[in-house]
N, C-alpha and C. Protein backbone atom coordinates (compact mmCIF):
# COMPACT_ATOMS: atom_id res chain seq x y z
N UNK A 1 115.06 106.87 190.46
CA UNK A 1 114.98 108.28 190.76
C UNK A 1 115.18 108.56 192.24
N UNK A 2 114.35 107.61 193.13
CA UNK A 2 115.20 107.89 194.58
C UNK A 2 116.19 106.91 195.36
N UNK A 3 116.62 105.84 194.76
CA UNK A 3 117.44 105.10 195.15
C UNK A 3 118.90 106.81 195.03
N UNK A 4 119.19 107.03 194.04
CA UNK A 4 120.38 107.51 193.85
C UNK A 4 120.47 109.08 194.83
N UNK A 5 119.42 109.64 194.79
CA UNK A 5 119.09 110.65 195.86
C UNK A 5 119.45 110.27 197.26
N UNK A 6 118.31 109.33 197.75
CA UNK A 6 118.62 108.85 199.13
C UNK A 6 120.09 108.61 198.96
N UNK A 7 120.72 108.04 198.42
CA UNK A 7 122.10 107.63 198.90
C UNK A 7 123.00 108.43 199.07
N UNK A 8 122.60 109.65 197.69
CA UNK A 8 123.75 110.53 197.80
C UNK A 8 123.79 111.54 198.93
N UNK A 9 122.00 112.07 199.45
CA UNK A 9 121.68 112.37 200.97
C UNK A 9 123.15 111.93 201.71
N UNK A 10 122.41 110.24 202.13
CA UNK A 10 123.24 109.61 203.26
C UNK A 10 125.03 109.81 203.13
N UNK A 11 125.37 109.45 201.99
CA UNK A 11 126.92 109.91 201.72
C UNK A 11 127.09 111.15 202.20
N UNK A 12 126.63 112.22 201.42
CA UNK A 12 126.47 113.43 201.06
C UNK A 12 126.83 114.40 202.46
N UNK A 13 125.50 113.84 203.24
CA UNK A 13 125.26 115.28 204.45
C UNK A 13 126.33 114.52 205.21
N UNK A 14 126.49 113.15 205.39
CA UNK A 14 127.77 113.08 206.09
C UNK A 14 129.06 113.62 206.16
N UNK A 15 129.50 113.90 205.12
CA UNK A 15 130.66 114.22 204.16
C UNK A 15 130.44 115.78 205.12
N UNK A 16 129.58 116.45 204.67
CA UNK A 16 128.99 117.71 204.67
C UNK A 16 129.06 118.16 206.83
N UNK A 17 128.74 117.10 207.38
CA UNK A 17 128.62 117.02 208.61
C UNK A 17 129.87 117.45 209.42
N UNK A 18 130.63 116.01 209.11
CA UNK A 18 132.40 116.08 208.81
C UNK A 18 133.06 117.72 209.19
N UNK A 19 132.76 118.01 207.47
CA UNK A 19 133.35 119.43 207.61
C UNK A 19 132.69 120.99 207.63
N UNK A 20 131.06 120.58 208.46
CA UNK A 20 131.03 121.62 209.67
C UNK A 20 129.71 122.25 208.61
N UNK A 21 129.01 121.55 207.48
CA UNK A 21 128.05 121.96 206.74
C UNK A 21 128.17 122.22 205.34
N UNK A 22 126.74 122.76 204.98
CA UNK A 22 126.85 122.85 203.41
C UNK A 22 125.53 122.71 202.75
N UNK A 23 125.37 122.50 201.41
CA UNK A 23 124.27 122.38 200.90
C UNK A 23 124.22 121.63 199.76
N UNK A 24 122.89 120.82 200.48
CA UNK A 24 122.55 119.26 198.86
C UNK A 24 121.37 120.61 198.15
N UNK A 25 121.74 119.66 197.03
CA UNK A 25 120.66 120.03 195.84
C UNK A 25 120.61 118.88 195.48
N UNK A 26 118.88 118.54 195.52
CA UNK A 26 118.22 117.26 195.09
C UNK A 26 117.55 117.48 193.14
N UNK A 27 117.75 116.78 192.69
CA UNK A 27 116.93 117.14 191.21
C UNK A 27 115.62 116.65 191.70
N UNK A 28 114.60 116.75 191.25
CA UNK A 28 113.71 116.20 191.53
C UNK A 28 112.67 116.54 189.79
N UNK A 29 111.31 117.06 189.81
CA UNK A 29 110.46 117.34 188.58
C UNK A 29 109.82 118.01 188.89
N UNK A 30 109.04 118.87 187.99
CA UNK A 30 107.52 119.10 188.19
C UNK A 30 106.68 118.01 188.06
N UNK A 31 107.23 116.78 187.52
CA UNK A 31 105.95 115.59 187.34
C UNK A 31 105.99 114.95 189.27
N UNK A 32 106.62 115.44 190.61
CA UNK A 32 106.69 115.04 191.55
C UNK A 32 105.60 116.28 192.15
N UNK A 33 104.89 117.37 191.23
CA UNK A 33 104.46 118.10 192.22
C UNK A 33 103.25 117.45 191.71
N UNK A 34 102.98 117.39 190.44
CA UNK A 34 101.12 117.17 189.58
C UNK A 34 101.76 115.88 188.78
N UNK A 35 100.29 115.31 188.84
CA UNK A 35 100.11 113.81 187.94
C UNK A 35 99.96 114.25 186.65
N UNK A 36 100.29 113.18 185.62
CA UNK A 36 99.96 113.37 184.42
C UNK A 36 99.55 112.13 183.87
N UNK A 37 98.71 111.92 183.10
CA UNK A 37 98.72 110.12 182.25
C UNK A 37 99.86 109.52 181.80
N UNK A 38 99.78 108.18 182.48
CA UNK A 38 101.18 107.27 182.12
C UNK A 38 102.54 107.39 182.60
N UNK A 39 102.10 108.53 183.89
CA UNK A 39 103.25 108.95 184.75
C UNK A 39 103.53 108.50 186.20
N UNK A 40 102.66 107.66 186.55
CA UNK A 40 102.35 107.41 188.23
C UNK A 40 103.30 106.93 188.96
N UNK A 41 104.35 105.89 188.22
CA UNK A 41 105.63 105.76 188.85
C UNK A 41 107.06 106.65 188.52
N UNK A 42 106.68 107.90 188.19
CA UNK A 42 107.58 108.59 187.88
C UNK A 42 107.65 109.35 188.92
N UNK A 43 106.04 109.86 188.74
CA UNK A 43 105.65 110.94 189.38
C UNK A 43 105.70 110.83 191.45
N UNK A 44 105.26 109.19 191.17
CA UNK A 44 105.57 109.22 192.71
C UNK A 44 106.94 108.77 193.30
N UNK A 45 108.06 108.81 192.49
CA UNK A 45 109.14 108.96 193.10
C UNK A 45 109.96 110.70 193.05
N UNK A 46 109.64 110.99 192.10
CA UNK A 46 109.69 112.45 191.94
C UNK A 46 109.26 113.38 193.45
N UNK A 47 107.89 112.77 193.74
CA UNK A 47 107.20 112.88 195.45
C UNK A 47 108.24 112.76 196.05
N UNK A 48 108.85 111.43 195.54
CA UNK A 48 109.41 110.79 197.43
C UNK A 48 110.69 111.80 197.30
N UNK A 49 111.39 112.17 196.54
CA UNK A 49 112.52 112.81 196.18
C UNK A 49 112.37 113.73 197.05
N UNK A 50 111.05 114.89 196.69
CA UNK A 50 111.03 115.97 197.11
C UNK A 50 110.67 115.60 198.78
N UNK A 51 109.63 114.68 199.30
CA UNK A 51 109.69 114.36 200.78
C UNK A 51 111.30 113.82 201.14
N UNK A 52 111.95 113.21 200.52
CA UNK A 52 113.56 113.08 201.38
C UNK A 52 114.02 114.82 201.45
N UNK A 53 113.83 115.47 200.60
CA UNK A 53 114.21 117.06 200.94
C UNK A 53 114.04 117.56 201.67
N UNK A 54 112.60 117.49 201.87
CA UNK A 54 111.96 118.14 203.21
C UNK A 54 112.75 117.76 204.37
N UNK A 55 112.63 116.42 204.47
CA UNK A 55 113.13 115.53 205.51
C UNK A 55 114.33 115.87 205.83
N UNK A 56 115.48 116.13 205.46
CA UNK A 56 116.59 116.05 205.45
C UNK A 56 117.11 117.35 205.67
N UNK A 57 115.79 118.26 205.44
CA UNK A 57 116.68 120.11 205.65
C UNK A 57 115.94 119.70 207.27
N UNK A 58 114.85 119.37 207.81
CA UNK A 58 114.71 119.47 209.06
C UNK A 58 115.47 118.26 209.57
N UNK A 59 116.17 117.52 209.51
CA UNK A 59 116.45 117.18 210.45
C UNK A 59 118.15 116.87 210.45
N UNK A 60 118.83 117.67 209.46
CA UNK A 60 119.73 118.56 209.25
C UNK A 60 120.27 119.45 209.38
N UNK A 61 119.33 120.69 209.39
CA UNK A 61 119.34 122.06 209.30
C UNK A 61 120.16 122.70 210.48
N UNK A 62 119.98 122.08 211.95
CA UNK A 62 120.32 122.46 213.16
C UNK A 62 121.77 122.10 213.17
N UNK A 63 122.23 121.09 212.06
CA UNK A 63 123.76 120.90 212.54
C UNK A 63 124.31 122.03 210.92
N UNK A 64 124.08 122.86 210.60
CA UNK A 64 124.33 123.23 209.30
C UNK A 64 124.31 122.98 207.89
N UNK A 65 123.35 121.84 207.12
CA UNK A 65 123.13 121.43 206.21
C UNK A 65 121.91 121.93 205.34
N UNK A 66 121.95 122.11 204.70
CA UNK A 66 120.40 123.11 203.92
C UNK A 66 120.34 121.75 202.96
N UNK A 67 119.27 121.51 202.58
CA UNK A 67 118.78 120.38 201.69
C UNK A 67 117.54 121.26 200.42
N UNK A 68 117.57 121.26 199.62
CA UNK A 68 116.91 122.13 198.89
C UNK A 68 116.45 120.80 197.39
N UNK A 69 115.62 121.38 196.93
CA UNK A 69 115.13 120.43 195.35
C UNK A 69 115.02 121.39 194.57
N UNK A 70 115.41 121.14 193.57
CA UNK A 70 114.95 121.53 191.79
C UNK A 70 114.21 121.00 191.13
N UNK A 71 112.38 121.52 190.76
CA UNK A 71 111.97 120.86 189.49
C UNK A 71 111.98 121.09 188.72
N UNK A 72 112.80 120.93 187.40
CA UNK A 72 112.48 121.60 186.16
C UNK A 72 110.95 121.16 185.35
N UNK A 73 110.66 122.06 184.67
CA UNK A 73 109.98 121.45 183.72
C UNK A 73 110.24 121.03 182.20
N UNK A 74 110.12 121.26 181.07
CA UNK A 74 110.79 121.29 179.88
C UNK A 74 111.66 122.16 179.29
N UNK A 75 112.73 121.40 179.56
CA UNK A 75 113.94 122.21 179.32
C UNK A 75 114.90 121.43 177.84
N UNK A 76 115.12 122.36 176.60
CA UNK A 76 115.61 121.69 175.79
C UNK A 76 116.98 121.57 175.87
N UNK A 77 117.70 120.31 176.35
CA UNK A 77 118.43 119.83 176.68
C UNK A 77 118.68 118.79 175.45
N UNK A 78 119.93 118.05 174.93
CA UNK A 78 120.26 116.98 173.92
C UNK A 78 118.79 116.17 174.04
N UNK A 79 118.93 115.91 175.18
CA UNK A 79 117.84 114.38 175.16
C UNK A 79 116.54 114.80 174.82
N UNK A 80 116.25 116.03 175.62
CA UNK A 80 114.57 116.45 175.54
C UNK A 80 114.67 116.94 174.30
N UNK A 81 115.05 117.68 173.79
CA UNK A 81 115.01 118.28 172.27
C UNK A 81 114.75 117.03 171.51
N UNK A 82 115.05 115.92 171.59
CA UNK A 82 114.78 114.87 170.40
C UNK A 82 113.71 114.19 170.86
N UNK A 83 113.26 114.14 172.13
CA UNK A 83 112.07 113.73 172.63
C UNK A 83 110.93 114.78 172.34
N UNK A 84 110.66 116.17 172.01
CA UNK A 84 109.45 116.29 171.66
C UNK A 84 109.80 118.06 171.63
N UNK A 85 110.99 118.54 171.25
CA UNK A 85 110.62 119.96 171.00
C UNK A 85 110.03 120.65 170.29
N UNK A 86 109.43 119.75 169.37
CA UNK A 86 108.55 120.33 167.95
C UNK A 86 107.36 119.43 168.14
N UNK A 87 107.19 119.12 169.33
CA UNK A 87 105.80 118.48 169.74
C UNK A 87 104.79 119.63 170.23
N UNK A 88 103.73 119.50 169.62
CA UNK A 88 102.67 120.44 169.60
C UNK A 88 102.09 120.66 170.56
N UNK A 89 102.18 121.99 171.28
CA UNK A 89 101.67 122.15 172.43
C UNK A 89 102.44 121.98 173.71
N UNK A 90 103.52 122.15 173.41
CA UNK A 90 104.28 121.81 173.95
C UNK A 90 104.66 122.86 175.19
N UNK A 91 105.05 123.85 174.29
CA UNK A 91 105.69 125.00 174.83
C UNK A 91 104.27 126.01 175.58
N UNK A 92 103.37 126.00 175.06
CA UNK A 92 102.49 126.41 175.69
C UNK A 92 101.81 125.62 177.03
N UNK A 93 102.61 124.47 177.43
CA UNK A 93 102.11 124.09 178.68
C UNK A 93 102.83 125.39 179.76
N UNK A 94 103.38 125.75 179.54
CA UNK A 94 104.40 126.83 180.54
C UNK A 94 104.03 128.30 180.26
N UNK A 95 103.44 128.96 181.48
CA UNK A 95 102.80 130.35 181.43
C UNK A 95 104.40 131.70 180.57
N UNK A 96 105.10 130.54 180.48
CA UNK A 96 106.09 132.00 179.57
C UNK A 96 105.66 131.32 178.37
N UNK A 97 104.87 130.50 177.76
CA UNK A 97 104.93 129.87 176.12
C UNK A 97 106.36 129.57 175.44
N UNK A 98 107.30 129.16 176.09
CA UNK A 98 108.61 128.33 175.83
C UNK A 98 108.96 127.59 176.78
N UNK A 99 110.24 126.80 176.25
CA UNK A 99 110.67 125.37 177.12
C UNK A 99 111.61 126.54 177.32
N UNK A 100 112.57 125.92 178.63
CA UNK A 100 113.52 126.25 179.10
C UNK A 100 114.80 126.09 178.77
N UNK A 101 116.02 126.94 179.27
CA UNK A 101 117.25 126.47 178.52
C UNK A 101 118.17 125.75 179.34
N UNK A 102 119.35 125.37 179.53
CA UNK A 102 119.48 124.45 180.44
C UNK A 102 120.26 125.44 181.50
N UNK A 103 120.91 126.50 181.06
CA UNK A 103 121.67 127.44 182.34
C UNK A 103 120.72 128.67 183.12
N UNK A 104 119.01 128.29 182.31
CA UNK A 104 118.35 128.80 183.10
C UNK A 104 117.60 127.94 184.76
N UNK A 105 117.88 126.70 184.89
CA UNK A 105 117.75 125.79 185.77
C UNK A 105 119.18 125.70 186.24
N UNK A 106 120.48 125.78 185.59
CA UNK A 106 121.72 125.74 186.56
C UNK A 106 121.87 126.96 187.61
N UNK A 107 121.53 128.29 187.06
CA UNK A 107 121.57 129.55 188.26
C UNK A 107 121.05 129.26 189.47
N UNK A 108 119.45 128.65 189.24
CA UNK A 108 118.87 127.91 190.36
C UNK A 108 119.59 127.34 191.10
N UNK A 109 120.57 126.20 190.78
CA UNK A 109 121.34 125.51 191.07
C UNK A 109 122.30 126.04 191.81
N UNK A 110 123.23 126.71 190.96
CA UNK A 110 123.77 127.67 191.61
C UNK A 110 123.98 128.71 193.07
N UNK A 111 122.42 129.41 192.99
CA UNK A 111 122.43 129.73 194.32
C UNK A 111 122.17 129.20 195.41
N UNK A 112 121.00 128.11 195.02
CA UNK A 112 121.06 127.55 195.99
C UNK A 112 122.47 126.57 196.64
N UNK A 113 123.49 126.64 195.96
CA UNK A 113 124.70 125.93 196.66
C UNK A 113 125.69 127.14 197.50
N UNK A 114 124.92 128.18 196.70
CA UNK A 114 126.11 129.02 197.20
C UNK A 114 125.52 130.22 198.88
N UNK A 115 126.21 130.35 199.38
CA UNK A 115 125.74 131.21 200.58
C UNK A 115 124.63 132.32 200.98
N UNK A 116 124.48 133.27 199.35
CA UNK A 116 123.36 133.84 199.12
C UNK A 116 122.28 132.75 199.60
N UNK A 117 122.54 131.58 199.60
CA UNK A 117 120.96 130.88 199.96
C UNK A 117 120.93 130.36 201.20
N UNK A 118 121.47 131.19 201.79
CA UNK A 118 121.91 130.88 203.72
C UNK A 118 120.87 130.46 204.34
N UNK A 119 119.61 130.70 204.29
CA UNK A 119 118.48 130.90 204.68
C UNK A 119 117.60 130.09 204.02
N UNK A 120 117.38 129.53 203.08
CA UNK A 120 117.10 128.84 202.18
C UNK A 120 117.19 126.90 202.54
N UNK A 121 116.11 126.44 202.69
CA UNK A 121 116.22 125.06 203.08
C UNK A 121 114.85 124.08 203.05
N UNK A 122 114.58 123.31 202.72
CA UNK A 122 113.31 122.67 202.38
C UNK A 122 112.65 122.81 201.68
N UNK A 123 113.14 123.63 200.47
CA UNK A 123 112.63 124.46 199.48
C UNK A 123 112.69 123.45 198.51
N UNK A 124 111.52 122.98 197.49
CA UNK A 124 110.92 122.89 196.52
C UNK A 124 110.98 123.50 195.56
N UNK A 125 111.92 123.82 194.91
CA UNK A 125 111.63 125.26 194.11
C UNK A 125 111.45 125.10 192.02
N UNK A 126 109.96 124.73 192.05
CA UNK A 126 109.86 124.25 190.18
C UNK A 126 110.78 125.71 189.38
N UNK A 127 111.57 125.21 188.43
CA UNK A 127 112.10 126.15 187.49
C UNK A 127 111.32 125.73 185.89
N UNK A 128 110.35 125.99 185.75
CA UNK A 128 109.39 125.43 184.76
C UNK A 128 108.66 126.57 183.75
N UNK A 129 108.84 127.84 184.07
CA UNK A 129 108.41 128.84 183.17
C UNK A 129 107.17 128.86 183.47
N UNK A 130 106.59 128.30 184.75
CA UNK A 130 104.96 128.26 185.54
C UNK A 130 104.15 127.31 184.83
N UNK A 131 104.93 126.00 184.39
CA UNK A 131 103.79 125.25 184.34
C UNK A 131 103.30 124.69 185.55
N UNK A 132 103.98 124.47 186.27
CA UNK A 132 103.40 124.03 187.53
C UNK A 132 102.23 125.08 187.71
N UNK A 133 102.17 126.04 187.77
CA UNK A 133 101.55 127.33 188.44
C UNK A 133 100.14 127.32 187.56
N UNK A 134 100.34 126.78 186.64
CA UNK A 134 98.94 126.70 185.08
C UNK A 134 98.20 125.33 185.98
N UNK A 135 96.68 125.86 186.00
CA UNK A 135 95.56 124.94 186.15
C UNK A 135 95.62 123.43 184.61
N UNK A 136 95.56 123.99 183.87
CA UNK A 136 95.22 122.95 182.54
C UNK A 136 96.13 123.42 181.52
């Protein structure tokens, strides 16, 4: 989970440097913001993901590079749909009471690549329907 991040960073903002700026989008999780059982090496690279973000919009930012993360939370996607969309309780972990769809996490995506997000950099930003935002 951060081997392929870090690298694409280091490739990436270079590339980006080159020709005068731009903007990474890191994937990262909501399991990198909160722990869950049986998650601890997920969850703490999910962390480190989102600390290379941080890292990388400051000490980036001044030559024109915005570094930004996405966490989704459950989003029914091919894979996740067969992993547990009719798993109980599921959908109610997320303050909207549904999983997500997958071009509702690409818009995210989206702006943040595109210039509307000029301003925009070190940002963390969960697309999870507020489970992050839910205590229990």
């Amino acid at each position: 989970n951060l081997r392929g991040v870090v690298l694409g960073m280091k490739h990436g903002i270079a590339a980006l440097l080159r020709s005068g700026g731009g903007s990474v989008t890191n994937w990262s999780s909501i399991g990198g913001l909160n722990g869950a059982p049986g998650t601890s090496v997920y969850s703490a690279s999910k962390a480190a993901v989102n600390a290379a973000t941080r890292s990388g919009a400051v000490e980036f930012g001044g030559q024109g590079v915005r570094v930004n993360a996405i966490c989704p939370g459950f989003v029914l996607t091919e894979i996740m749909g067969a992993m547990g969309a009719h798993r109980p309780g599921i959908n109610e972990k997320a303050a909207l009471n549904r999983a997500g769809l997958p071009h509702e996490v690409a818009e995210v995506g989206a702006f943040l690549a595109s210039d509307r997000a000029s301003f925009v950099t070190g940002a963390i930003i969960p697309v999870d329907g507020g489970w992050s935002a839910k205590l229990a």
